[in-house]
C-alpha atoms as a PDB file:
ATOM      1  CA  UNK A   1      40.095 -28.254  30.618  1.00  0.00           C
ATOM      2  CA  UNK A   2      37.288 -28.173  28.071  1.00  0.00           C
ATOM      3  CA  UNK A   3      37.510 -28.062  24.206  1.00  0.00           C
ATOM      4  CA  UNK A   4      38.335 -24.783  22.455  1.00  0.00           C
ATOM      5  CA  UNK A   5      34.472 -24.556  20.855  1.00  0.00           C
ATOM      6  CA  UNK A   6      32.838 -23.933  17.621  1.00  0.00           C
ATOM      7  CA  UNK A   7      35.991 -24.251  15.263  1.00  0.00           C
ATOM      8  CA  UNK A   8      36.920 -26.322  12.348  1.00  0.00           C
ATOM      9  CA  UNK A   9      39.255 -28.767  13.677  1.00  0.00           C
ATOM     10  CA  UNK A  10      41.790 -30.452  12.858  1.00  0.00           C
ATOM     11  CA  UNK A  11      43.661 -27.522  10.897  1.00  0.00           C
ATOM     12  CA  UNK A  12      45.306 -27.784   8.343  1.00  0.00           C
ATOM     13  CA  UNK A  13      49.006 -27.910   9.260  1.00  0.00           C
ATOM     14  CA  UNK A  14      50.716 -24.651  10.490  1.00  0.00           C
ATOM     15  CA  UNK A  15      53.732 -24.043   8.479  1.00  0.00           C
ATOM     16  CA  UNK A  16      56.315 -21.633   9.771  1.00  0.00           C
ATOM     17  CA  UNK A  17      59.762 -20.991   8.661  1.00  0.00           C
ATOM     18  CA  UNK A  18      61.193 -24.460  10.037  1.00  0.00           C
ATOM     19  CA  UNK A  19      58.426 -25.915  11.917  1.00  0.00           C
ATOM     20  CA  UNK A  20      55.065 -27.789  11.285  1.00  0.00           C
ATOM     21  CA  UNK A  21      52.362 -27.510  14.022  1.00  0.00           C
ATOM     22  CA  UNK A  22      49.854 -30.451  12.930  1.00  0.00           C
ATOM     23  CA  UNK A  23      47.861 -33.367  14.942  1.00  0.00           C
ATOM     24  CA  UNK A  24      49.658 -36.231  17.102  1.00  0.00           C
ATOM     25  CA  UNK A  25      50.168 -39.580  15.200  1.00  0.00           C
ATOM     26  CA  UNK A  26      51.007 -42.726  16.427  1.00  0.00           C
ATOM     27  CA  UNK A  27      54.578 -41.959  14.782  1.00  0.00           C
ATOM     28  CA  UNK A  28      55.319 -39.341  17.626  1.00  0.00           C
ATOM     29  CA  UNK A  29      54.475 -42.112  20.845  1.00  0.00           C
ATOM     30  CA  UNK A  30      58.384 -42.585  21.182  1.00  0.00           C
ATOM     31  CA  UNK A  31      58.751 -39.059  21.456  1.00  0.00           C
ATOM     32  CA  UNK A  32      55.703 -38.286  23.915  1.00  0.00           C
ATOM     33  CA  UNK A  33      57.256 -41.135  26.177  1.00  0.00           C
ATOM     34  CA  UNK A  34      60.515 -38.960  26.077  1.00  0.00           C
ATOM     35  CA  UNK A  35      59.092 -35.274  26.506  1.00  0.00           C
ATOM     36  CA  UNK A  36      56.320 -36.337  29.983  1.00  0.00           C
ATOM     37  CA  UNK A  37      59.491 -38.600  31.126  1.00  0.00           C
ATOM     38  CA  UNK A  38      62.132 -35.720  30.751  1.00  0.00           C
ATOM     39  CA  UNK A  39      63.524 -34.926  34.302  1.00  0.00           C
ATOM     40  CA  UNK A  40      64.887 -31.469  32.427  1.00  0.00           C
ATOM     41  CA  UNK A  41      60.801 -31.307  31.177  1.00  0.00           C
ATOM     42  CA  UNK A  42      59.380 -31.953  34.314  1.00  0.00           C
ATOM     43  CA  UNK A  43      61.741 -29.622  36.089  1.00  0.00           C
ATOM     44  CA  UNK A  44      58.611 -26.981  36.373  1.00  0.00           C
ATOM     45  CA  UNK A  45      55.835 -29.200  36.056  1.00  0.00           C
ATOM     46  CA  UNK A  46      55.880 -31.525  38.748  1.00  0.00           C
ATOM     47  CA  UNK A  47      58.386 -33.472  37.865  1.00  0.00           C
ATOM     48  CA  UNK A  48      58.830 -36.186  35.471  1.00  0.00           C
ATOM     49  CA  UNK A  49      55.565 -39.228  35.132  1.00  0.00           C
ATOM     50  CA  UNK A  50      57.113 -42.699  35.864  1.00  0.00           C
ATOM     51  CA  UNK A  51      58.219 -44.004  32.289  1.00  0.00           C
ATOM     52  CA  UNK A  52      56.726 -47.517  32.779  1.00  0.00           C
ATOM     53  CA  UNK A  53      53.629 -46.474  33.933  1.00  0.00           C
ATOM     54  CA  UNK A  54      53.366 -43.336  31.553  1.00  0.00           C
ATOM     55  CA  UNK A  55      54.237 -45.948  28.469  1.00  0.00           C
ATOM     56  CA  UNK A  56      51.168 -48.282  29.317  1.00  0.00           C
ATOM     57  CA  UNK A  57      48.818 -45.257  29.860  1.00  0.00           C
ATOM     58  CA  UNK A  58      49.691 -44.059  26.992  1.00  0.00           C
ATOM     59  CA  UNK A  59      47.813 -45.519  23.821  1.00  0.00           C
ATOM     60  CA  UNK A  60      49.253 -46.167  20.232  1.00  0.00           C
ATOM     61  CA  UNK A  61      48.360 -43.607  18.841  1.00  0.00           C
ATOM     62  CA  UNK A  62      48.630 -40.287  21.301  1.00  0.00           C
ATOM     63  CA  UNK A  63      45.147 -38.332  21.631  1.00  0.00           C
ATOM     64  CA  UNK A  64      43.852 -35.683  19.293  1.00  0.00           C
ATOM     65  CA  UNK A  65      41.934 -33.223  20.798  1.00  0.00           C
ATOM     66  CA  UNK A  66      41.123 -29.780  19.662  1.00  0.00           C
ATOM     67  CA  UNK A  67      44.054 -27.074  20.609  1.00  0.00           C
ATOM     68  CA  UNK A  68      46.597 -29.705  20.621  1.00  0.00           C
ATOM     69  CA  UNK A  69      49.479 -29.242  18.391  1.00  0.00           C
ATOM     70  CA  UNK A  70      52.325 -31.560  17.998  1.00  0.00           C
ATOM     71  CA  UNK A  71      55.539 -29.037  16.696  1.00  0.00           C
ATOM     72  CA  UNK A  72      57.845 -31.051  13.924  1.00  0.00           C
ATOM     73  CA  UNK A  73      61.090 -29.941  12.728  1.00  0.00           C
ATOM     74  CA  UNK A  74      62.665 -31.769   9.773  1.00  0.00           C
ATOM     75  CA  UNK A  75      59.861 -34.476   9.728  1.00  0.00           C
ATOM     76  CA  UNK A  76      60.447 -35.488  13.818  1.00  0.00           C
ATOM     77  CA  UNK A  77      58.135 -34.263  16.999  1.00  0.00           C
ATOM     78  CA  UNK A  78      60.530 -32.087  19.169  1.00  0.00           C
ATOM     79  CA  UNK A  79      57.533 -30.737  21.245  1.00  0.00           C
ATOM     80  CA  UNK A  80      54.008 -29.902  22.030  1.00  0.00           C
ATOM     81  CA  UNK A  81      51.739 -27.179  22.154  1.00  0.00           C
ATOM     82  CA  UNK A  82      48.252 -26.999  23.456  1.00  0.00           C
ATOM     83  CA  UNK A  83      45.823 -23.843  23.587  1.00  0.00           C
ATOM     84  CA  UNK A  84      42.724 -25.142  25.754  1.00  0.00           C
ATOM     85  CA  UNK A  85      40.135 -23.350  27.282  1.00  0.00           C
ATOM     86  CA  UNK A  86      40.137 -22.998  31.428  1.00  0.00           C
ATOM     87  CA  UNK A  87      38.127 -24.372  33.939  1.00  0.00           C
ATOM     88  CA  UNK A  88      35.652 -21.768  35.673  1.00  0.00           C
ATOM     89  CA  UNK A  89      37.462 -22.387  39.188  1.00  0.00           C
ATOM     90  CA  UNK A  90      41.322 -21.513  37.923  1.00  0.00           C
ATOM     91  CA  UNK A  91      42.679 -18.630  39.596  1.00  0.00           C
ATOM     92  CA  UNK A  92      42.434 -16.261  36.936  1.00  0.00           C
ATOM     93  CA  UNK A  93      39.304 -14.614  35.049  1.00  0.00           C
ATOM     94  CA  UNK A  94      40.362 -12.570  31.951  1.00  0.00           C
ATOM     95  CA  UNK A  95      37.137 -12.807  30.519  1.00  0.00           C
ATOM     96  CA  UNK A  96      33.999 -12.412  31.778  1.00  0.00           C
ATOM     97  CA  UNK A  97      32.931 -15.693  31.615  1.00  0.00           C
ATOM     98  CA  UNK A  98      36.411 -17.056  32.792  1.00  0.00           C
ATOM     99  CA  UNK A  99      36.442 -19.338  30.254  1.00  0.00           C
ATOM    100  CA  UNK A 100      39.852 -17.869  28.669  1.00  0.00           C
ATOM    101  CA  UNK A 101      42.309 -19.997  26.764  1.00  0.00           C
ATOM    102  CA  UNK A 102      45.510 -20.838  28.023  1.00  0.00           C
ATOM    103  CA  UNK A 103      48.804 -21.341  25.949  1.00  0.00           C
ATOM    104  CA  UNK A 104      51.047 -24.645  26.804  1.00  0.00           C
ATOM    105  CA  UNK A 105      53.778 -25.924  25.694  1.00  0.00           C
ATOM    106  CA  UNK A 106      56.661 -28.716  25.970  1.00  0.00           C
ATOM    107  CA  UNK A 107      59.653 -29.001  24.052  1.00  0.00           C
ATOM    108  CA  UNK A 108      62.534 -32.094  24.474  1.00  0.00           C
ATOM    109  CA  UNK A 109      65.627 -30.834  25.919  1.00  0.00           C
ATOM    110  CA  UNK A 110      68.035 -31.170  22.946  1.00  0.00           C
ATOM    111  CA  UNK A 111      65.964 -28.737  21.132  1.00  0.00           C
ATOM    112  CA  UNK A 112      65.679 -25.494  23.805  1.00  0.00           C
ATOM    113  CA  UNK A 113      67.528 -22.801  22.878  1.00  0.00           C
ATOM    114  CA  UNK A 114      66.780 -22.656  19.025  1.00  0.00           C
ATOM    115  CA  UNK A 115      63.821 -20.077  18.961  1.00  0.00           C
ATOM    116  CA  UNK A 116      61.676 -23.281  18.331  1.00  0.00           C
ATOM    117  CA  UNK A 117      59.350 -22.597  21.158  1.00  0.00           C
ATOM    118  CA  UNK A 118      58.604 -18.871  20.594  1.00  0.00           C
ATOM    119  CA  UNK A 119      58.751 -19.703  16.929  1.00  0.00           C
ATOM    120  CA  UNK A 120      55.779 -22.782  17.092  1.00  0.00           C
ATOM    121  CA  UNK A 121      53.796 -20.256  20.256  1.00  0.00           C
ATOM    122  CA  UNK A 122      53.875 -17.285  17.705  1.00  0.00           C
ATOM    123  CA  UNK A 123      52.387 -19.708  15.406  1.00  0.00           C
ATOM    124  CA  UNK A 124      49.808 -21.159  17.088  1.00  0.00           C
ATOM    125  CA  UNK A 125      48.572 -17.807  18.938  1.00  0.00           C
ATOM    126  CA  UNK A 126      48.120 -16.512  15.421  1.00  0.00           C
ATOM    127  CA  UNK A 127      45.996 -19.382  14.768  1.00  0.00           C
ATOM    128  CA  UNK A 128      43.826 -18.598  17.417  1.00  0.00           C
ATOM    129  CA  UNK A 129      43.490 -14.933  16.820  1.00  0.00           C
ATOM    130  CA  UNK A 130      42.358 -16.085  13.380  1.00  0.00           C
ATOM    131  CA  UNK A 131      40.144 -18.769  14.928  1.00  0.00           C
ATOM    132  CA  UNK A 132      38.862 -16.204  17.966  1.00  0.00           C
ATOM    133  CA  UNK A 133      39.526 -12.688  17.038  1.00  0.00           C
ATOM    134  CA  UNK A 134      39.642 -10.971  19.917  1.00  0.00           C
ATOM    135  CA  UNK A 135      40.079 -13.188  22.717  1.00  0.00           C
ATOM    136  CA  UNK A 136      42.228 -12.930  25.047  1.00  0.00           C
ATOM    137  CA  UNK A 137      45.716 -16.065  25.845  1.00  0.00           C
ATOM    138  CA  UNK A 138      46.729 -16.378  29.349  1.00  0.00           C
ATOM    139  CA  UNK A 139      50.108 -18.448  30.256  1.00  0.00           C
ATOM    140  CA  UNK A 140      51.179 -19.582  33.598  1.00  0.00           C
ATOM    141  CA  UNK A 141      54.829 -20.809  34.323  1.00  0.00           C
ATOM    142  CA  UNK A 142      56.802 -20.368  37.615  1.00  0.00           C
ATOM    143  CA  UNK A 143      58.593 -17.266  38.142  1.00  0.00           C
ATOM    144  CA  UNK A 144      61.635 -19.582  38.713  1.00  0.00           C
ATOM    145  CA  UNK A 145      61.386 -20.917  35.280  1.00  0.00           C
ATOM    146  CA  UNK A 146      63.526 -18.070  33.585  1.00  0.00           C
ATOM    147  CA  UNK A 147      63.350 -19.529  29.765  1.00  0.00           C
ATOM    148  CA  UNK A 148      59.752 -19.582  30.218  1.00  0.00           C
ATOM    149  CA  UNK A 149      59.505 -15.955  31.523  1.00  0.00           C
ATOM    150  CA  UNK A 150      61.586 -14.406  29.067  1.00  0.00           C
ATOM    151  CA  UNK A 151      59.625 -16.392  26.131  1.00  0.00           C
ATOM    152  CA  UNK A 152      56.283 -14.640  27.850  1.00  0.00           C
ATOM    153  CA  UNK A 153      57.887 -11.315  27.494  1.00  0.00           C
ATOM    154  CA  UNK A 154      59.126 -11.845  23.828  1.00  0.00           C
ATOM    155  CA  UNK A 155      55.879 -12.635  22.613  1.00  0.00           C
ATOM    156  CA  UNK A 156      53.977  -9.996  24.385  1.00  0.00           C
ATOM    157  CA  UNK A 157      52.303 -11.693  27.460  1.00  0.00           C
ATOM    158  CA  UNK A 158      51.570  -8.953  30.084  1.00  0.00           C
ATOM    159  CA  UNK A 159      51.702  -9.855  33.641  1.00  0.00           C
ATOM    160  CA  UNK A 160      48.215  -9.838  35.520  1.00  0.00           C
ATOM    161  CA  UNK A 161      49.249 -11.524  38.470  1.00  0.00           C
ATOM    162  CA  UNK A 162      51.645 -13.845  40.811  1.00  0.00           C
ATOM    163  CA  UNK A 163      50.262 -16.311  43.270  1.00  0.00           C
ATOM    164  CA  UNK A 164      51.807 -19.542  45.501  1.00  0.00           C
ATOM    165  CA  UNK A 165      50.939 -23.002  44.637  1.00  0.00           C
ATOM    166  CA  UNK A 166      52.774 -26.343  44.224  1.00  0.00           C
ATOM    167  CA  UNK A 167      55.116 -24.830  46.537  1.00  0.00           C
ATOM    168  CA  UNK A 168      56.277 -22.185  44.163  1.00  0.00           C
ATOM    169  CA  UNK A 169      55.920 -18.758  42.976  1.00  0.00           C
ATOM    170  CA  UNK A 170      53.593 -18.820  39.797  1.00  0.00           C
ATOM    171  CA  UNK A 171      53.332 -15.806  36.982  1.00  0.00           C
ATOM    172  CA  UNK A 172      50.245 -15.436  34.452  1.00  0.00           C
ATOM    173  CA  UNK A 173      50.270 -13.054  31.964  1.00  0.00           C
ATOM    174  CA  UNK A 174      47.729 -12.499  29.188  1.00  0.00           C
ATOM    175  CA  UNK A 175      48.140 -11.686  25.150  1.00  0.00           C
ATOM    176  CA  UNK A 176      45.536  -9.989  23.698  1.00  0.00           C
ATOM    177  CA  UNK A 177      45.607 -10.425  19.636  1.00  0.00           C
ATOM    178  CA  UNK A 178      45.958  -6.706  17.931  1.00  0.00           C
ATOM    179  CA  UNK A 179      43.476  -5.734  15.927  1.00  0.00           C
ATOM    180  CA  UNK A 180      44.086  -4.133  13.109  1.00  0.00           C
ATOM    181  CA  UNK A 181      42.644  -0.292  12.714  1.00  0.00           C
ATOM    182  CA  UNK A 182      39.064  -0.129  10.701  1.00  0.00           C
END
């Protein structure tokens, strides 16, 4: 995936009612080890990333790159969230130019179930529709991933289409940012 483009970057820190979407910093490794070595996390991604090998990949302080959000709750990393734009061969053009930005995001186990992930999404898609009025989100998750589907639904993701790969049944949906009347 390719940077997000033309915008001021890093942000200043997102600040929602109980989280803090800011930049990675070497203080959040531990946590990063945790999150890509999760079998619950990897459960629709492919699996968990081999912690010894993931740990010596990884360098001291985790990457910063535009679109990539680490979300904090009471001063700790609990999860990630990345907006990034899409290769021109993905399965999906949204945009003319299929160059459309698509929503990620990874949260540790022990803190699913809170609201925290629709709660740091809602956040950062209205950082993009600030930074990109008008463009268009997709997200992608397996149909099978049922906390992932409903979290589509609540925060307005409309399906455009389902497809095989990785041996599973995949959704995409797309959010389009509303625009106020003139």
């Amino acid at each position: 995936m390719t940077e997000l483009g033309p915008v001021a970057w890093p942000p200043a820190p997102i600040r929602t009612e109980r989280l803090v979407l800011r930049e990675p910093e070497a203080r959040d490794r531990a946590a990063i080890i945790e999150l890509f070595t999760s079998p619950e996390v990897g459960t629709y991604i492919g699996g968990p990333r081999p912690r010894d090998e993931f740990e010596r990949s990884l360098p001291e302080t985790p990457e910063r790159r535009p679109g990539l959000f680490v979300i904090e709750l009471d001063g700790a990393m609990i999860g990630t969230i990345e907006l990034n734009r899409r290769d021109a061969e993905r399965r999906s053009h949204v945009r003319p130019d299929s160059g459309e930005a698509e929503l990620g995001y990874l949260l540790l186990p022990e803190a699913w179930g809170h609201g925290y992930a629709a709660e740091a999404c809602a956040a950062a898609l209205g950082w993009f529709a600030d930074a990109f009025p008008g463009e268009p989100v997709v997200l992608c998750t397996q149909t099978a991933n049922d906390r992932s589907m409903r979290l589509a639904a609540k925060l307005g993701f409309v399906e455009v289409q389902r497809y095989e790969a990785w041996g599973a049944e995949q959704w995409m949906g797309v959010w389009s940012p509303v625009t106020p009347p003139a």
